[in-house]
C-alpha atoms as a PDB file:
ATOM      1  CA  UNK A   1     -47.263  -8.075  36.780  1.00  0.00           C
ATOM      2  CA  UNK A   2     -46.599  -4.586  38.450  1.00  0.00           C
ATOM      3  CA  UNK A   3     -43.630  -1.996  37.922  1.00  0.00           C
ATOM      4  CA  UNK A   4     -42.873  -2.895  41.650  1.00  0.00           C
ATOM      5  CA  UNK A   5     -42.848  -6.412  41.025  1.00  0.00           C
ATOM      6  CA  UNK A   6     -40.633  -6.340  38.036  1.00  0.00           C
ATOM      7  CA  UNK A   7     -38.076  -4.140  39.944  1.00  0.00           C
ATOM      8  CA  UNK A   8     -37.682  -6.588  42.809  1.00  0.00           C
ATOM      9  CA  UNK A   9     -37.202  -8.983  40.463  1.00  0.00           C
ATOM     10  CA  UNK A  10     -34.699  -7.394  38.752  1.00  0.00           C
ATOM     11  CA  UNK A  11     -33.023  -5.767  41.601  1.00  0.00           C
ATOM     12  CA  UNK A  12     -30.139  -8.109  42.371  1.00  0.00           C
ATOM     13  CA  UNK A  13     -29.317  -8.420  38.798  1.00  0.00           C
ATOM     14  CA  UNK A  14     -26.401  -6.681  37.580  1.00  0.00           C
ATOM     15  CA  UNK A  15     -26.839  -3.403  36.260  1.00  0.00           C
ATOM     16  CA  UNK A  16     -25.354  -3.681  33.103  1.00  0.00           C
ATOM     17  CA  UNK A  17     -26.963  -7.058  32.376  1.00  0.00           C
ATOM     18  CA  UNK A  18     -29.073  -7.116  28.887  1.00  0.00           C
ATOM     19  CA  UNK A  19     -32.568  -7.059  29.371  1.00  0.00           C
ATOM     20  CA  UNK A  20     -34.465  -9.456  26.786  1.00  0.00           C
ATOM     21  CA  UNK A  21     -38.113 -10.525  26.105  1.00  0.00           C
ATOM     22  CA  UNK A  22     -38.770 -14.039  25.242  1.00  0.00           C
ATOM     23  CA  UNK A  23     -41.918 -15.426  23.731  1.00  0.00           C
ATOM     24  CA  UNK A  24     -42.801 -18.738  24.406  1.00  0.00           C
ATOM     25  CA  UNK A  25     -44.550 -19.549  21.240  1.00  0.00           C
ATOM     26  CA  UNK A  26     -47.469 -22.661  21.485  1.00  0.00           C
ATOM     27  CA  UNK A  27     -46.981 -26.215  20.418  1.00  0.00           C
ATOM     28  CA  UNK A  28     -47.975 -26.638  17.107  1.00  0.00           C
ATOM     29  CA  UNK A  29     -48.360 -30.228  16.723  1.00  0.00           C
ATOM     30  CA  UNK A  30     -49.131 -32.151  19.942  1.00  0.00           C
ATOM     31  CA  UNK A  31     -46.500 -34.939  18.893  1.00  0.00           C
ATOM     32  CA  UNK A  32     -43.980 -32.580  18.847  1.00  0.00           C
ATOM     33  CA  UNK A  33     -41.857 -31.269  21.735  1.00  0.00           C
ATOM     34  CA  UNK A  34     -40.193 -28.824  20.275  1.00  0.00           C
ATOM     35  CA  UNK A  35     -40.668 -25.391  22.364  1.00  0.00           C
ATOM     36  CA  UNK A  36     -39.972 -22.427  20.707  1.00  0.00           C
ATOM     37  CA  UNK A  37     -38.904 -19.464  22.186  1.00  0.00           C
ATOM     38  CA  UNK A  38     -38.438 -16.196  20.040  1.00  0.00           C
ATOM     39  CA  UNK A  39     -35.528 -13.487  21.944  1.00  0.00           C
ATOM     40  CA  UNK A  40     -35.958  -9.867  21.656  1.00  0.00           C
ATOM     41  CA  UNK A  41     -34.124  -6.643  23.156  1.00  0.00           C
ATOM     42  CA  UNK A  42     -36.502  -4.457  24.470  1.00  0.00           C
ATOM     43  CA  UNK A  43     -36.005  -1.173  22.744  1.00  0.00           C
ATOM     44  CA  UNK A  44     -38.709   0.943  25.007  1.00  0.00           C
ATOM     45  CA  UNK A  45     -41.867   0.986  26.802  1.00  0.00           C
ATOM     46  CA  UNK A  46     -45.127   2.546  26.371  1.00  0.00           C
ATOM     47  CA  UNK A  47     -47.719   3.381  28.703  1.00  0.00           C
ATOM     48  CA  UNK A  48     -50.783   2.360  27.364  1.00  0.00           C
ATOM     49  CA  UNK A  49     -54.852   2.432  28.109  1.00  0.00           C
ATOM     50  CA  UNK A  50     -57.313   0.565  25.602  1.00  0.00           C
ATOM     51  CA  UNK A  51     -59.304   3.670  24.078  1.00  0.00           C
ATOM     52  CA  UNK A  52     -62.321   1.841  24.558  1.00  0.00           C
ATOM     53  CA  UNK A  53     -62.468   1.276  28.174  1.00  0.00           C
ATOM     54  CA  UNK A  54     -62.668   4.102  30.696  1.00  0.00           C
ATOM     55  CA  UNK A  55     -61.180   4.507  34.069  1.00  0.00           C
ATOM     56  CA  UNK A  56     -58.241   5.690  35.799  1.00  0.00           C
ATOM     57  CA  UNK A  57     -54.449   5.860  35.891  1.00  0.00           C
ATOM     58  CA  UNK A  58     -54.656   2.733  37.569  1.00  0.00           C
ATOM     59  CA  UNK A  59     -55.846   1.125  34.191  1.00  0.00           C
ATOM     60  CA  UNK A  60     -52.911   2.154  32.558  1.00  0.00           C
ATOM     61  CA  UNK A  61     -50.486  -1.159  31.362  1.00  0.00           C
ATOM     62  CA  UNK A  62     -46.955  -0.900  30.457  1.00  0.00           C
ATOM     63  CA  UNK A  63     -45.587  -2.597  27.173  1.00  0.00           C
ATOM     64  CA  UNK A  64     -42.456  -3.446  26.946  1.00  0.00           C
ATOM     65  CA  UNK A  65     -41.417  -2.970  23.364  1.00  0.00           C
ATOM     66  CA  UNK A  66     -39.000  -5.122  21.439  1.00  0.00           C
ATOM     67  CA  UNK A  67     -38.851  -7.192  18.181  1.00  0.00           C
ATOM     68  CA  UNK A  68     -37.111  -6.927  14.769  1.00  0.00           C
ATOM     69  CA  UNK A  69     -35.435  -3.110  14.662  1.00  0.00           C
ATOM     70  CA  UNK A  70     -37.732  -2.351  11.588  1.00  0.00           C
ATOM     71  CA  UNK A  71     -40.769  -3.752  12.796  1.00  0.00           C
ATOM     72  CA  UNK A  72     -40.191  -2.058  16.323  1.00  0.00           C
ATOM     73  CA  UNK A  73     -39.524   1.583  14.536  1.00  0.00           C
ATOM     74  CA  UNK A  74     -42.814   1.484  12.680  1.00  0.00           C
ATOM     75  CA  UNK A  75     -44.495   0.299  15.535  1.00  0.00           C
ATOM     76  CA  UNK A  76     -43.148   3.549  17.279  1.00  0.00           C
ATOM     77  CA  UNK A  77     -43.706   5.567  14.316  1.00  0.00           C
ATOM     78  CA  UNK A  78     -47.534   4.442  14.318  1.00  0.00           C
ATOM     79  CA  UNK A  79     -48.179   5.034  18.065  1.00  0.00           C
ATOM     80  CA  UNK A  80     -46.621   8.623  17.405  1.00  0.00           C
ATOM     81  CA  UNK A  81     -48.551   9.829  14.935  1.00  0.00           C
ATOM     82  CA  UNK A  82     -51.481   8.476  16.240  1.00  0.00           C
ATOM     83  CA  UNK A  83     -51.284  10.600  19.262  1.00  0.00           C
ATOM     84  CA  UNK A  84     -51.080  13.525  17.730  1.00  0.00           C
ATOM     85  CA  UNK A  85     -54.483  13.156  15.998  1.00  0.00           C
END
């Protein structure tokens, strides 16, 4: 998906509206039905480029960041200090 895609879709929404992430998360068992979705906030975003592949801006993804608080502020933490090496 593209930043202009996600803002049209987003664009009639109310402004003040939540934004979450849900995961769909696979069946486990094929005789089971069950789908489970996991709900997070998303606390940020991060512009990011796989080290290993060159190119352009245009190879630059955006990650929308959410999860558990603590998990999410290490995760943050991590990314930090690593660019500053």
């Amino acid at each position: 998906m593209r930043v202009s895609e996600l803002i049209e879709m987003l664009k009639d929404q109310p402004p003040d509206a939540e934004v979450e992430l849900a995961v769909v998360a696979p069946i486990v068992d094929d005789d089971d039905d069950d789908i489970t979705v996991d709900r997070y906030t998303v606390e940020g975003m991060l512009p990011w480029r796989d080290e290993d592949e060159e190119g352009n801006e245009e190879d630059v993804v955006i990650w929308l960041v959410g999860g558990e608080d603590d998990d999410v502020e290490a995760f943050l933490d991590a990314i930090e200090h690593h660019d500053d090496e």
